[in-house]
PDB file of N, CA and C in Angstrom:
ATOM      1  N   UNK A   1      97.957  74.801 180.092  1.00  0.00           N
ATOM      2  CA  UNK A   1      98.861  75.624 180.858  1.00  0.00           C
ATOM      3  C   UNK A   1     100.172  75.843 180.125  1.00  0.00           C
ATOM      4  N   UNK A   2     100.803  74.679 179.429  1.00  0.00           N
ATOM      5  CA  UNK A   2     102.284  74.869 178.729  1.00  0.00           C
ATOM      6  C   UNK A   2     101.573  75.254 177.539  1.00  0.00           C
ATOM      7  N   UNK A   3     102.477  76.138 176.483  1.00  0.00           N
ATOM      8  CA  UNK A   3     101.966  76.288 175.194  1.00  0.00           C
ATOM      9  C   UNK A   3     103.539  76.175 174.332  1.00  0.00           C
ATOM     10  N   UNK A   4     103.105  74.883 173.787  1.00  0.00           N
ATOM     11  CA  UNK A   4     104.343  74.483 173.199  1.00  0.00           C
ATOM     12  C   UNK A   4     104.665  75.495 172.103  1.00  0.00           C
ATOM     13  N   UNK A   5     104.475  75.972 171.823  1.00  0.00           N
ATOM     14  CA  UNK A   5     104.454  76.914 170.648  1.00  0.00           C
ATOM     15  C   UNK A   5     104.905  78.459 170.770  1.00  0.00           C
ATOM     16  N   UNK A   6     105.275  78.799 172.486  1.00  0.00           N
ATOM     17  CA  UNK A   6     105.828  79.849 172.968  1.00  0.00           C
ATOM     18  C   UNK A   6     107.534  79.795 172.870  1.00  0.00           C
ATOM     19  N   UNK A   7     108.048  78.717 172.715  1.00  0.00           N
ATOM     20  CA  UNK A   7     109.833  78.997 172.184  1.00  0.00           C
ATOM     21  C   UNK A   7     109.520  79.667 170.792  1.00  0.00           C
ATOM     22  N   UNK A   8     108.685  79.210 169.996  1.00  0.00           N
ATOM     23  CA  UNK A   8     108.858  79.974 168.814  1.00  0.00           C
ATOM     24  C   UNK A   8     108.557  81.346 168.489  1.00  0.00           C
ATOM     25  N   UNK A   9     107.353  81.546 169.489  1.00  0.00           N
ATOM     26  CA  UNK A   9     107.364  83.119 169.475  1.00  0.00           C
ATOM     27  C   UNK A   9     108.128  83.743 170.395  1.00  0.00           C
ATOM     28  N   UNK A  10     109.003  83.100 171.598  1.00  0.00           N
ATOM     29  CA  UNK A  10     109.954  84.152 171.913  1.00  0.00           C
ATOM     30  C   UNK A  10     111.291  84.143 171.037  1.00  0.00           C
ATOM     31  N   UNK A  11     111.378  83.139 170.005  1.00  0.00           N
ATOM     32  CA  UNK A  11     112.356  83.161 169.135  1.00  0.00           C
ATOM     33  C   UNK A  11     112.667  84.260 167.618  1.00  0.00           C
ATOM     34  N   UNK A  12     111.229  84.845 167.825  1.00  0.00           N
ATOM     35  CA  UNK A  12     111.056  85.644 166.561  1.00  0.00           C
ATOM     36  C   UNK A  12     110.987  87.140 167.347  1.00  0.00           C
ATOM     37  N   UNK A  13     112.180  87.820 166.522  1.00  0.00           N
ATOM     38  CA  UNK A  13     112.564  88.989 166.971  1.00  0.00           C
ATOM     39  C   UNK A  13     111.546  90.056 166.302  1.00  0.00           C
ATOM     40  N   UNK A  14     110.933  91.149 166.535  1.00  0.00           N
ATOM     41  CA  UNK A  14     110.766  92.085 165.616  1.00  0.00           C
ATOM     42  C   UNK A  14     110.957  93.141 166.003  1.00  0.00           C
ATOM     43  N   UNK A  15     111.356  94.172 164.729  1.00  0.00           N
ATOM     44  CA  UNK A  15     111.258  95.560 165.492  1.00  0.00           C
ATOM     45  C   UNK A  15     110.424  95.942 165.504  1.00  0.00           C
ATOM     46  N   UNK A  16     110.596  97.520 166.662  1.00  0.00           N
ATOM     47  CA  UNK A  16     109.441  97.960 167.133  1.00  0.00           C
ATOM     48  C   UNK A  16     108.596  98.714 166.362  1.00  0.00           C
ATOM     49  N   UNK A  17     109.156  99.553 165.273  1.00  0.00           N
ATOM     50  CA  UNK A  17     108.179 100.358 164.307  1.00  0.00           C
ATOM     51  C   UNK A  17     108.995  99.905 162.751  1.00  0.00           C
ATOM     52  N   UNK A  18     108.833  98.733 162.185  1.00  0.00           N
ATOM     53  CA  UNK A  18     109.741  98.777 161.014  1.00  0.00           C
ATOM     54  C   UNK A  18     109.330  99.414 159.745  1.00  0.00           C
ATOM     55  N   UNK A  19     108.518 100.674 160.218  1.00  0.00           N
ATOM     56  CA  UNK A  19     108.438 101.511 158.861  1.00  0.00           C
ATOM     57  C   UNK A  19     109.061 102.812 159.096  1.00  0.00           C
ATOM     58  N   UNK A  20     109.786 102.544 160.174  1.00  0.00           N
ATOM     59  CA  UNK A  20     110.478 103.960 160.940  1.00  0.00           C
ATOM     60  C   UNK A  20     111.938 103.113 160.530  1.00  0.00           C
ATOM     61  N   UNK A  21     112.096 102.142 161.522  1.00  0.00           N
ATOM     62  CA  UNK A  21     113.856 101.769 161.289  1.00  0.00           C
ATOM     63  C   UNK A  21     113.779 100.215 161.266  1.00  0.00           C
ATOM     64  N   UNK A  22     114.655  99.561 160.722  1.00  0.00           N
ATOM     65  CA  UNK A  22     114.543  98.389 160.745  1.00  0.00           C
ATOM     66  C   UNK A  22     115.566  97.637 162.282  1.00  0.00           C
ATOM     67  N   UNK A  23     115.696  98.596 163.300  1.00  0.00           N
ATOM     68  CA  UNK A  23     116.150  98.004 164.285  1.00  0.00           C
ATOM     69  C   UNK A  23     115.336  98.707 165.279  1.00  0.00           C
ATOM     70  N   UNK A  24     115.206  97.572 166.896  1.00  0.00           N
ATOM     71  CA  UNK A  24     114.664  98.745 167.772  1.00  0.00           C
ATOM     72  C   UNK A  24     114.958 100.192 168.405  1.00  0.00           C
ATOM     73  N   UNK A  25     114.097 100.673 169.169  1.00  0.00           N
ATOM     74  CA  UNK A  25     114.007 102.170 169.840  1.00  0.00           C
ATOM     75  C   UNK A  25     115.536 101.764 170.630  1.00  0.00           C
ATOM     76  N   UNK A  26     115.675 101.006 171.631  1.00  0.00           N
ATOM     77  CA  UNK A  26     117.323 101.148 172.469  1.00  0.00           C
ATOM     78  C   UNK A  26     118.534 101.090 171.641  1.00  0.00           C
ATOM     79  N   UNK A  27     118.290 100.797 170.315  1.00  0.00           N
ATOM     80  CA  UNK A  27     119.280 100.454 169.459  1.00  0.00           C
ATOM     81  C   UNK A  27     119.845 101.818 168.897  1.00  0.00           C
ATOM     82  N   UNK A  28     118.314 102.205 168.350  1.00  0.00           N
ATOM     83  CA  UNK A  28     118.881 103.598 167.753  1.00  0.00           C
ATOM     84  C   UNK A  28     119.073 105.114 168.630  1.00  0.00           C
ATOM     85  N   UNK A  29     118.174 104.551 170.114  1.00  0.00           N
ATOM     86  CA  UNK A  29     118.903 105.262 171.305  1.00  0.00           C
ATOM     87  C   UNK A  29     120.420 105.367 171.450  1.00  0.00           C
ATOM     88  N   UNK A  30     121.006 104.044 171.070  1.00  0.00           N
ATOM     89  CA  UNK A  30     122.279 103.990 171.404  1.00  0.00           C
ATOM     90  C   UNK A  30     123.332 104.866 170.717  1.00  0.00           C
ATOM     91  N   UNK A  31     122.835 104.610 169.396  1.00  0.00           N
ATOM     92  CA  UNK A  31     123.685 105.252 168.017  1.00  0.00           C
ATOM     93  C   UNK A  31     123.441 106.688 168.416  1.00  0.00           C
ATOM     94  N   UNK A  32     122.492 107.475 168.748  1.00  0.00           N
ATOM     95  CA  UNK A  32     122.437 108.440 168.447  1.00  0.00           C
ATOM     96  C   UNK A  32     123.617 109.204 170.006  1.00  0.00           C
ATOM     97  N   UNK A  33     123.516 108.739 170.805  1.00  0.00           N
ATOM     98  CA  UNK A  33     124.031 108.962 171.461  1.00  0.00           C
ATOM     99  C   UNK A  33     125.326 109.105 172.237  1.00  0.00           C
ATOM    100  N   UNK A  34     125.866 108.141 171.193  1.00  0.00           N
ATOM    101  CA  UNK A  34     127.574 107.645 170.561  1.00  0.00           C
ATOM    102  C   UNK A  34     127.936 108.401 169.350  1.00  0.00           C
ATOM    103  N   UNK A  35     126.840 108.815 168.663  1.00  0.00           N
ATOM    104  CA  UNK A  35     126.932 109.877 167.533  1.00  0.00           C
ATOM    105  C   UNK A  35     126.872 111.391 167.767  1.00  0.00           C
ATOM    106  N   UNK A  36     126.256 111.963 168.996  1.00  0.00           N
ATOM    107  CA  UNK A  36     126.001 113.009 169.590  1.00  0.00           C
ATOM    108  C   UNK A  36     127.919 113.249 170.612  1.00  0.00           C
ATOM    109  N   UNK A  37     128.038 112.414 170.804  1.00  0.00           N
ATOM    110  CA  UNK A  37     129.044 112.338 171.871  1.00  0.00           C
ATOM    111  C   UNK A  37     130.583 112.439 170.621  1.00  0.00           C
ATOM    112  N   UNK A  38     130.468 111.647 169.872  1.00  0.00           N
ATOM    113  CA  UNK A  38     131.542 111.570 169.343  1.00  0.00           C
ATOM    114  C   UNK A  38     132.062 113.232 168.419  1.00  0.00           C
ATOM    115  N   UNK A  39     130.420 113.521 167.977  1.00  0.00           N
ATOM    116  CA  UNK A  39     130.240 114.657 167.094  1.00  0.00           C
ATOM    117  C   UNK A  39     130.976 116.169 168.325  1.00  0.00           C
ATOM    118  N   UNK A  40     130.326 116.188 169.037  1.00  0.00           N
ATOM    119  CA  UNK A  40     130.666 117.228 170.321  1.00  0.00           C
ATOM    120  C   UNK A  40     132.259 117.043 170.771  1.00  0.00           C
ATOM    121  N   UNK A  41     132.492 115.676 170.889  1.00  0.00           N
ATOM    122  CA  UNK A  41     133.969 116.030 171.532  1.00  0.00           C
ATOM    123  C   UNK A  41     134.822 116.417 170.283  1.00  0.00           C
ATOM    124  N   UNK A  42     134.637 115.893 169.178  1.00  0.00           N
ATOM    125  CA  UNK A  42     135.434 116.555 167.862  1.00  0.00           C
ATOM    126  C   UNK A  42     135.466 118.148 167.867  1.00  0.00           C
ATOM    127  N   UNK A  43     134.011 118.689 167.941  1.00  0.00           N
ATOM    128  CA  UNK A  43     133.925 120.029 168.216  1.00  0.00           C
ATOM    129  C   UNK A  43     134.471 120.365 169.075  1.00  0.00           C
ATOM    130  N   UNK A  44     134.664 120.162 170.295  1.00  0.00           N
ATOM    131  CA  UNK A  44     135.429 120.948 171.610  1.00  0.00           C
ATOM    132  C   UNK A  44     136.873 120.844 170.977  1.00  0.00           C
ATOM    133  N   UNK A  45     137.371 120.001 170.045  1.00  0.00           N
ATOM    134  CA  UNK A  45     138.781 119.839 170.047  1.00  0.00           C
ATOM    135  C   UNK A  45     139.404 120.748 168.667  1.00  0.00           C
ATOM    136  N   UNK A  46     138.360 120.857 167.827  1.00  0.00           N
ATOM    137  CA  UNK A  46     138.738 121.523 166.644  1.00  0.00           C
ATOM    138  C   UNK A  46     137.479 122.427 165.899  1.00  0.00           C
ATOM    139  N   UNK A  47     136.444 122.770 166.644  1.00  0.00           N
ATOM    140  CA  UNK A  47     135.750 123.956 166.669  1.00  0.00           C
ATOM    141  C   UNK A  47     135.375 124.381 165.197  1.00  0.00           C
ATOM    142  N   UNK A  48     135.027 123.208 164.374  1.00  0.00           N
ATOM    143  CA  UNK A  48     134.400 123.509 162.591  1.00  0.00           C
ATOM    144  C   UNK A  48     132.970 123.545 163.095  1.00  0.00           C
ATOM    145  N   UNK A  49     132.471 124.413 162.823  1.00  0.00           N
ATOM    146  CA  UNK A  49     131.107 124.459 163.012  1.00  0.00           C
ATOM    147  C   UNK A  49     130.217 123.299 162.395  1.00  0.00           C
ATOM    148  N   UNK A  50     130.491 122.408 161.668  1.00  0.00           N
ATOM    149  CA  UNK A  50     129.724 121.226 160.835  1.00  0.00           C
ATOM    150  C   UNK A  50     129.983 120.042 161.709  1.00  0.00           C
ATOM    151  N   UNK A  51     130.669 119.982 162.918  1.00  0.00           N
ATOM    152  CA  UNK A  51     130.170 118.865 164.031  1.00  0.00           C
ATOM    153  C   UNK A  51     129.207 119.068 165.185  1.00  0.00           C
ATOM    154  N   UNK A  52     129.255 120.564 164.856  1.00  0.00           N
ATOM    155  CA  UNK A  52     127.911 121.006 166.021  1.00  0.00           C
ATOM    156  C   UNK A  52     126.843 120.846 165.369  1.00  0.00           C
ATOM    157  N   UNK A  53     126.302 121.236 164.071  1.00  0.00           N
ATOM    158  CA  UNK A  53     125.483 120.416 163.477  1.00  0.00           C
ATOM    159  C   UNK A  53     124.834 119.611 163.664  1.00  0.00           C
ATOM    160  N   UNK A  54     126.004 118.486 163.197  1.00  0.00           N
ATOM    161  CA  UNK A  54     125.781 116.762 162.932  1.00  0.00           C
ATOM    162  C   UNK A  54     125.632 116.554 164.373  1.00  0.00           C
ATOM    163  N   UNK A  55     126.203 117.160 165.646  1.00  0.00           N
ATOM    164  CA  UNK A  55     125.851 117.001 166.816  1.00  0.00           C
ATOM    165  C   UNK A  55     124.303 117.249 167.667  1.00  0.00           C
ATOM    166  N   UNK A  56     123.540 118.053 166.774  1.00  0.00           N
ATOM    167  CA  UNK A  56     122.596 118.034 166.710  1.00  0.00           C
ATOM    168  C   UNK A  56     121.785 117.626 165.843  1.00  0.00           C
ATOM    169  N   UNK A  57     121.841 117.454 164.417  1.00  0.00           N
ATOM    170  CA  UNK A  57     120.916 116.839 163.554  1.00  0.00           C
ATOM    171  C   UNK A  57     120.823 115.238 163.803  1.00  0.00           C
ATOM    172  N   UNK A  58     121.525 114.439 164.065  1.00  0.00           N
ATOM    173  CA  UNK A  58     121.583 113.133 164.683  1.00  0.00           C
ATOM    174  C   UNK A  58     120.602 113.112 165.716  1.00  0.00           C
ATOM    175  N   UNK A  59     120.677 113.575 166.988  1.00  0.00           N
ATOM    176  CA  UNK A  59     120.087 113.095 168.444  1.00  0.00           C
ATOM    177  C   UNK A  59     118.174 113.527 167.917  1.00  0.00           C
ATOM    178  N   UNK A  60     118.260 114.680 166.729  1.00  0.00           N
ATOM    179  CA  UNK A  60     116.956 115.461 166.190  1.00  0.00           C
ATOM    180  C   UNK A  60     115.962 114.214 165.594  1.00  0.00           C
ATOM    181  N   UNK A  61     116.857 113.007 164.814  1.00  0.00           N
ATOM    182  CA  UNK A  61     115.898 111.722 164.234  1.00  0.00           C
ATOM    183  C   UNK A  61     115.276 111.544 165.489  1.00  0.00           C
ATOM    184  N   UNK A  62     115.707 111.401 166.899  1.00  0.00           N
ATOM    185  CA  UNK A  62     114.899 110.144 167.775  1.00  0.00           C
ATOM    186  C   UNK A  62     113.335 110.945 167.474  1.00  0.00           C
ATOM    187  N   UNK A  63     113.710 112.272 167.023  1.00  0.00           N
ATOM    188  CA  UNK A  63     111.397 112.479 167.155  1.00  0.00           C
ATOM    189  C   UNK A  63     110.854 112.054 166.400  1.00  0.00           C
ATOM    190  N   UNK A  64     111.401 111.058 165.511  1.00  0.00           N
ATOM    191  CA  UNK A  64     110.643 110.610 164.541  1.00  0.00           C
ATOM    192  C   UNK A  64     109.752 109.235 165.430  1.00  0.00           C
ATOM    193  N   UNK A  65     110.474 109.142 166.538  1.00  0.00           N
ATOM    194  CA  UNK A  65     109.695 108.044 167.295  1.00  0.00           C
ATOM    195  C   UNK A  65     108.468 108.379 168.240  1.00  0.00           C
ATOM    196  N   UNK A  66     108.413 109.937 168.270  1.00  0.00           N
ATOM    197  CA  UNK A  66     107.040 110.423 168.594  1.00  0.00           C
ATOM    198  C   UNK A  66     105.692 110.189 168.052  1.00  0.00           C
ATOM    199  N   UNK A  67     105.761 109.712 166.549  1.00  0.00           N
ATOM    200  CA  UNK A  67     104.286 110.100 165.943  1.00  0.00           C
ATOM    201  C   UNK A  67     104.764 108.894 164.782  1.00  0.00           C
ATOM    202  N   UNK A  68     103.510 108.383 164.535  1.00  0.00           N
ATOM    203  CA  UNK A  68     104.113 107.556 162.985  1.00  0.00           C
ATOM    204  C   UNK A  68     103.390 108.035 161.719  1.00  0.00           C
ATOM    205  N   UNK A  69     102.856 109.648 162.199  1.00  0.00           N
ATOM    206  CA  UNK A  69     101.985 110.608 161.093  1.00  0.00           C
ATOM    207  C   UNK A  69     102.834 110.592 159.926  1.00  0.00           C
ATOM    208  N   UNK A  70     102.779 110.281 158.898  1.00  0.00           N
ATOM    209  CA  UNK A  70     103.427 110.773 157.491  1.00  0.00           C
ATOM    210  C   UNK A  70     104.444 111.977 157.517  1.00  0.00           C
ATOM    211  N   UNK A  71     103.397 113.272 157.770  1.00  0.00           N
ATOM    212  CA  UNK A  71     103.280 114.265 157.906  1.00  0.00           C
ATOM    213  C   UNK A  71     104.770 114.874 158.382  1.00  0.00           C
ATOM    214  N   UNK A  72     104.576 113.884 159.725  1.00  0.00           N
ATOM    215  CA  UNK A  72     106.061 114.557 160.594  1.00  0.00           C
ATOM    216  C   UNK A  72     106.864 113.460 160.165  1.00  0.00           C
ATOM    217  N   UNK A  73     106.873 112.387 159.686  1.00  0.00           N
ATOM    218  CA  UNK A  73     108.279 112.028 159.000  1.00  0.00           C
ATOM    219  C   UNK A  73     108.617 112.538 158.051  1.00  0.00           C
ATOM    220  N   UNK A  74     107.723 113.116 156.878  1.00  0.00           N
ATOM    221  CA  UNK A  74     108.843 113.717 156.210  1.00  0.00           C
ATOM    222  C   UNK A  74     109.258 115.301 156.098  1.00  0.00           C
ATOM    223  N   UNK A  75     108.474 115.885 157.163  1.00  0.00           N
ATOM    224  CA  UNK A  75     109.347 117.162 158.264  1.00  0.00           C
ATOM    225  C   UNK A  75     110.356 117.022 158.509  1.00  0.00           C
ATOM    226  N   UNK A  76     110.520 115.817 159.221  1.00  0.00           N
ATOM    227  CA  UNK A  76     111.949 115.786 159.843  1.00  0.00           C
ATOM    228  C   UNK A  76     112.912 114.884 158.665  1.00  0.00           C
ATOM    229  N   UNK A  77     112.512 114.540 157.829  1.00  0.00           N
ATOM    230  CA  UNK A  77     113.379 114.488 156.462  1.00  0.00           C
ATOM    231  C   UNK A  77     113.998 115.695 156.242  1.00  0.00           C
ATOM    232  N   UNK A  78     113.069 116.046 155.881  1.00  0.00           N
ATOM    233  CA  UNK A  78     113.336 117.764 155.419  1.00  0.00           C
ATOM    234  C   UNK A  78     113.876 118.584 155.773  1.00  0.00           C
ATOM    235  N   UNK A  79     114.180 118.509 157.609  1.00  0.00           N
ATOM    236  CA  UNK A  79     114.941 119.126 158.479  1.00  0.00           C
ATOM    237  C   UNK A  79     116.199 118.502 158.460  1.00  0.00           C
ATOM    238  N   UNK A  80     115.869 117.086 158.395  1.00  0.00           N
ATOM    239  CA  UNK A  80     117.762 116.336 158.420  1.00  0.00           C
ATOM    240  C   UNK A  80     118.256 117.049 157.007  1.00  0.00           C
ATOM    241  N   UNK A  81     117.734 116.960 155.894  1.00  0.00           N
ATOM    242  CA  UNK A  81     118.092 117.273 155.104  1.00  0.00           C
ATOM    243  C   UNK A  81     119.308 118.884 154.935  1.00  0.00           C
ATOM    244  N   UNK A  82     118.208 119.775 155.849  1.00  0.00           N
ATOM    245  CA  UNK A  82     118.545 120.706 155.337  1.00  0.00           C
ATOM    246  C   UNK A  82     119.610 121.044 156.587  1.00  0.00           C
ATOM    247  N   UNK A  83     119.685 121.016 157.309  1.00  0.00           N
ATOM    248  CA  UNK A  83     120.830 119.995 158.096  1.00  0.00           C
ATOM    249  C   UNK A  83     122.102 119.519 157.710  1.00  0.00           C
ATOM    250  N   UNK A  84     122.286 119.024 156.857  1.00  0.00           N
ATOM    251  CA  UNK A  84     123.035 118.201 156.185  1.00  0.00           C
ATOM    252  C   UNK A  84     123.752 119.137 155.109  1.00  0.00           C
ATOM    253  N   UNK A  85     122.491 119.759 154.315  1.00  0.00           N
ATOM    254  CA  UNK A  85     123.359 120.933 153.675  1.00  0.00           C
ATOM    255  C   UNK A  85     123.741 122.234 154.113  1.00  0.00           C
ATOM    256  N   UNK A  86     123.303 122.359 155.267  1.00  0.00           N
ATOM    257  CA  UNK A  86     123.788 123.799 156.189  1.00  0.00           C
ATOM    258  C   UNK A  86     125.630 122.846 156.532  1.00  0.00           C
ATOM    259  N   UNK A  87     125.579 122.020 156.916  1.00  0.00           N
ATOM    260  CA  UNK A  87     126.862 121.200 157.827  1.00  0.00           C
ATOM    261  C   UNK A  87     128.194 121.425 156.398  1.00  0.00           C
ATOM    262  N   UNK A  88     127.317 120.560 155.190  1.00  0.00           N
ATOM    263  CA  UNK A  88     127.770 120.772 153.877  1.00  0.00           C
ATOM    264  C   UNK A  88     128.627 121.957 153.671  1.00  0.00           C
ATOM    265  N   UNK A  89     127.723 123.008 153.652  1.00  0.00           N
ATOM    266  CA  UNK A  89     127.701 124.224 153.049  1.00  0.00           C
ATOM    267  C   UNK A  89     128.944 125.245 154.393  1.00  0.00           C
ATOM    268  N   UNK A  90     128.766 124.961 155.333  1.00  0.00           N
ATOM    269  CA  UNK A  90     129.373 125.714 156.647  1.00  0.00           C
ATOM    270  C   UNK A  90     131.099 125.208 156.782  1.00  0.00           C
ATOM    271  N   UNK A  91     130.815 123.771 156.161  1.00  0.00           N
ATOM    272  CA  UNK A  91     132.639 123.375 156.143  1.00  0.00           C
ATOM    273  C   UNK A  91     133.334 123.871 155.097  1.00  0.00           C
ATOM    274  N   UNK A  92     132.402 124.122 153.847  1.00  0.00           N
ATOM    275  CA  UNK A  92     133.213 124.806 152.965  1.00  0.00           C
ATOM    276  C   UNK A  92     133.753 125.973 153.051  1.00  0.00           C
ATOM    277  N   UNK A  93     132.982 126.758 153.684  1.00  0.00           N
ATOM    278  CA  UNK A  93     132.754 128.044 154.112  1.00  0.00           C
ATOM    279  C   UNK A  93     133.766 128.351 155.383  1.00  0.00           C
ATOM    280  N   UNK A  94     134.191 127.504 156.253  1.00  0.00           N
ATOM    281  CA  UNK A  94     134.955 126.717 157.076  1.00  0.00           C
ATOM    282  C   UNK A  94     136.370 127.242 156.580  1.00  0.00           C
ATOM    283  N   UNK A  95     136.360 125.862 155.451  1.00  0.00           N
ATOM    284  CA  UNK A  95     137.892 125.508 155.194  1.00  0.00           C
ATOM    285  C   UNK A  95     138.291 126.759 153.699  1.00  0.00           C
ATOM    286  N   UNK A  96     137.388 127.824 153.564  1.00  0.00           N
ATOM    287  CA  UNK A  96     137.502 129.116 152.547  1.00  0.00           C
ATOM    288  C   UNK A  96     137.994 129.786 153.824  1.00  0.00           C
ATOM    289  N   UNK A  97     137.616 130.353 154.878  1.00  0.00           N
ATOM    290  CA  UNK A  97     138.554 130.884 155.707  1.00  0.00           C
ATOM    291  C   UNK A  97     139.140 130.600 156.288  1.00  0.00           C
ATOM    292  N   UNK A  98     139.974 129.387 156.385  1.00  0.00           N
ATOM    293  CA  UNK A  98     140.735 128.674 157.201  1.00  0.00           C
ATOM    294  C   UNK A  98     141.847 128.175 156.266  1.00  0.00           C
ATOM    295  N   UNK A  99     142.621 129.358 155.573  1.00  0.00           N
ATOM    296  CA  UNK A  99     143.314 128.296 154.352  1.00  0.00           C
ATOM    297  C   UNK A  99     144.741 127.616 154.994  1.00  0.00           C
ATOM    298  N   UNK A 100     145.270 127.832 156.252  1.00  0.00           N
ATOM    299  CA  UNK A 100     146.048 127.150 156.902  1.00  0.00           C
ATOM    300  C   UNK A 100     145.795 125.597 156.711  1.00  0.00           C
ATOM    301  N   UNK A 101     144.330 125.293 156.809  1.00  0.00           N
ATOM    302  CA  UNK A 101     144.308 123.763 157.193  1.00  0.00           C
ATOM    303  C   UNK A 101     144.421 123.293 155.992  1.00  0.00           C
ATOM    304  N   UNK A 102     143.675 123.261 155.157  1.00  0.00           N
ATOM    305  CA  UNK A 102     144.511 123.122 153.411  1.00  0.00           C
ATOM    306  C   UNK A 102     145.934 122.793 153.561  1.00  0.00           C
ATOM    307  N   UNK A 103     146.616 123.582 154.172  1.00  0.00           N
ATOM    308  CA  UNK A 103     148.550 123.212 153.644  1.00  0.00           C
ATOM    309  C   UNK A 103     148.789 122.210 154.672  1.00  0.00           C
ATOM    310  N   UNK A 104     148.032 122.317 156.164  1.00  0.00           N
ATOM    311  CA  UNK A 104     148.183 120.778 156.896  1.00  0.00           C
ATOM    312  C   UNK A 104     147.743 119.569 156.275  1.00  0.00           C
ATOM    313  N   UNK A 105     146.782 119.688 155.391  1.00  0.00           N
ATOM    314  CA  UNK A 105     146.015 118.321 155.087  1.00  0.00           C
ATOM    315  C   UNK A 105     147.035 118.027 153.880  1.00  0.00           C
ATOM    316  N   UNK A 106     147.793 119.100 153.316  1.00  0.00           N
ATOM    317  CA  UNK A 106     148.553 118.923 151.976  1.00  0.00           C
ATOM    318  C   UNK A 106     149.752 117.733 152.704  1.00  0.00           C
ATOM    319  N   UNK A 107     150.431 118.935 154.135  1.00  0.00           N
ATOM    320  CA  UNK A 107     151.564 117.931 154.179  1.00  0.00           C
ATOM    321  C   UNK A 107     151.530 116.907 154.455  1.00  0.00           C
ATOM    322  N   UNK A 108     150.361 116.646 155.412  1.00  0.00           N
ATOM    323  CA  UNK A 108     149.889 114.849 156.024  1.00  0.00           C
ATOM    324  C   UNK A 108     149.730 114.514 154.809  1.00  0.00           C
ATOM    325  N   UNK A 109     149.251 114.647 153.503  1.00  0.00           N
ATOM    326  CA  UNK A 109     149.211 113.256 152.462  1.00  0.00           C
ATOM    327  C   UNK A 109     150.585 113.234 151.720  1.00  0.00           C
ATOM    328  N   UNK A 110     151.451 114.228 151.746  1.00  0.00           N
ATOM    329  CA  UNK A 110     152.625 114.174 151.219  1.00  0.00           C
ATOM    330  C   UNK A 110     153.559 113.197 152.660  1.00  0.00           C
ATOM    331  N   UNK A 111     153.648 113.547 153.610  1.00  0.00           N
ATOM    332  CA  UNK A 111     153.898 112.714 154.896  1.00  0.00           C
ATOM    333  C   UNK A 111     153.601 111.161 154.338  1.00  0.00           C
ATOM    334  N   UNK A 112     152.341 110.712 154.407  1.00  0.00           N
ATOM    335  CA  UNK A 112     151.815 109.340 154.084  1.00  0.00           C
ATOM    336  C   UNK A 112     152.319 109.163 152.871  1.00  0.00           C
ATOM    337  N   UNK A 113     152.338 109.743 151.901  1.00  0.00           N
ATOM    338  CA  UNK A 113     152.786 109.425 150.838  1.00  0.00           C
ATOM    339  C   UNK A 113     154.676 108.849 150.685  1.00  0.00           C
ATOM    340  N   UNK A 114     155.551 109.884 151.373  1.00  0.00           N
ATOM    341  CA  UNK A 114     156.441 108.893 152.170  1.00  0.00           C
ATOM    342  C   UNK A 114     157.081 107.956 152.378  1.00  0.00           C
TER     343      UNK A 114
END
């Protein structure tokens, strides 16, 4: 009836898919969702199109927890990826028509500098 040998297996943690992430599904629920949130309110406050993005390419990993096919992980590589260089590519593109923020970011390091 007792199985002495059950402290040790409730003592050994594992994750749930560790060829996906090396932490569990609520974990990286969490991040993404503190990452989705943080990404969006930046956007509502200063409207660069490369946090709406990252506001979506973030919450886009959890489908990798749909399937553990090859196939669609490295789809959605491929999608973060290109993702990443649209976000890349859109701030530059951003801060080329936005040359105001350039002379703010100039005076804040001359400010700090100070």
């Amino acid at each position: 009836m007792f199985n002495p040998n059950l402290f040790q297996i409730l003592d050994v943690t594992k994750p749930e898919n560790p060829n996906l992430f090396p932490f569990p599904f609520e974990l990286h629920i969490g991040f993404s969702i503190v990452a989705f949130l943080f990404f969006m309110l930046r956007f509502l406050f200063d409207k660069r199109p490369y946090q709406f993005i990252l506001a979506l390419a973030i919450p886009f990993s959890m489908t990798l927890w749909l399937s553990e096919n090859k196939v669609w992980f490295y789809t959605v590589g491929a999608i973060e990826f290109g993702l990443l260089l649209i976000a890349f590519i859109s701030d530059l593109i951003y801060k080329a028509k936005h040359p105001e923020l350039k002379e703010k970011e100039e005076n804040s390091k001359k400010e700090k500098a100070e």
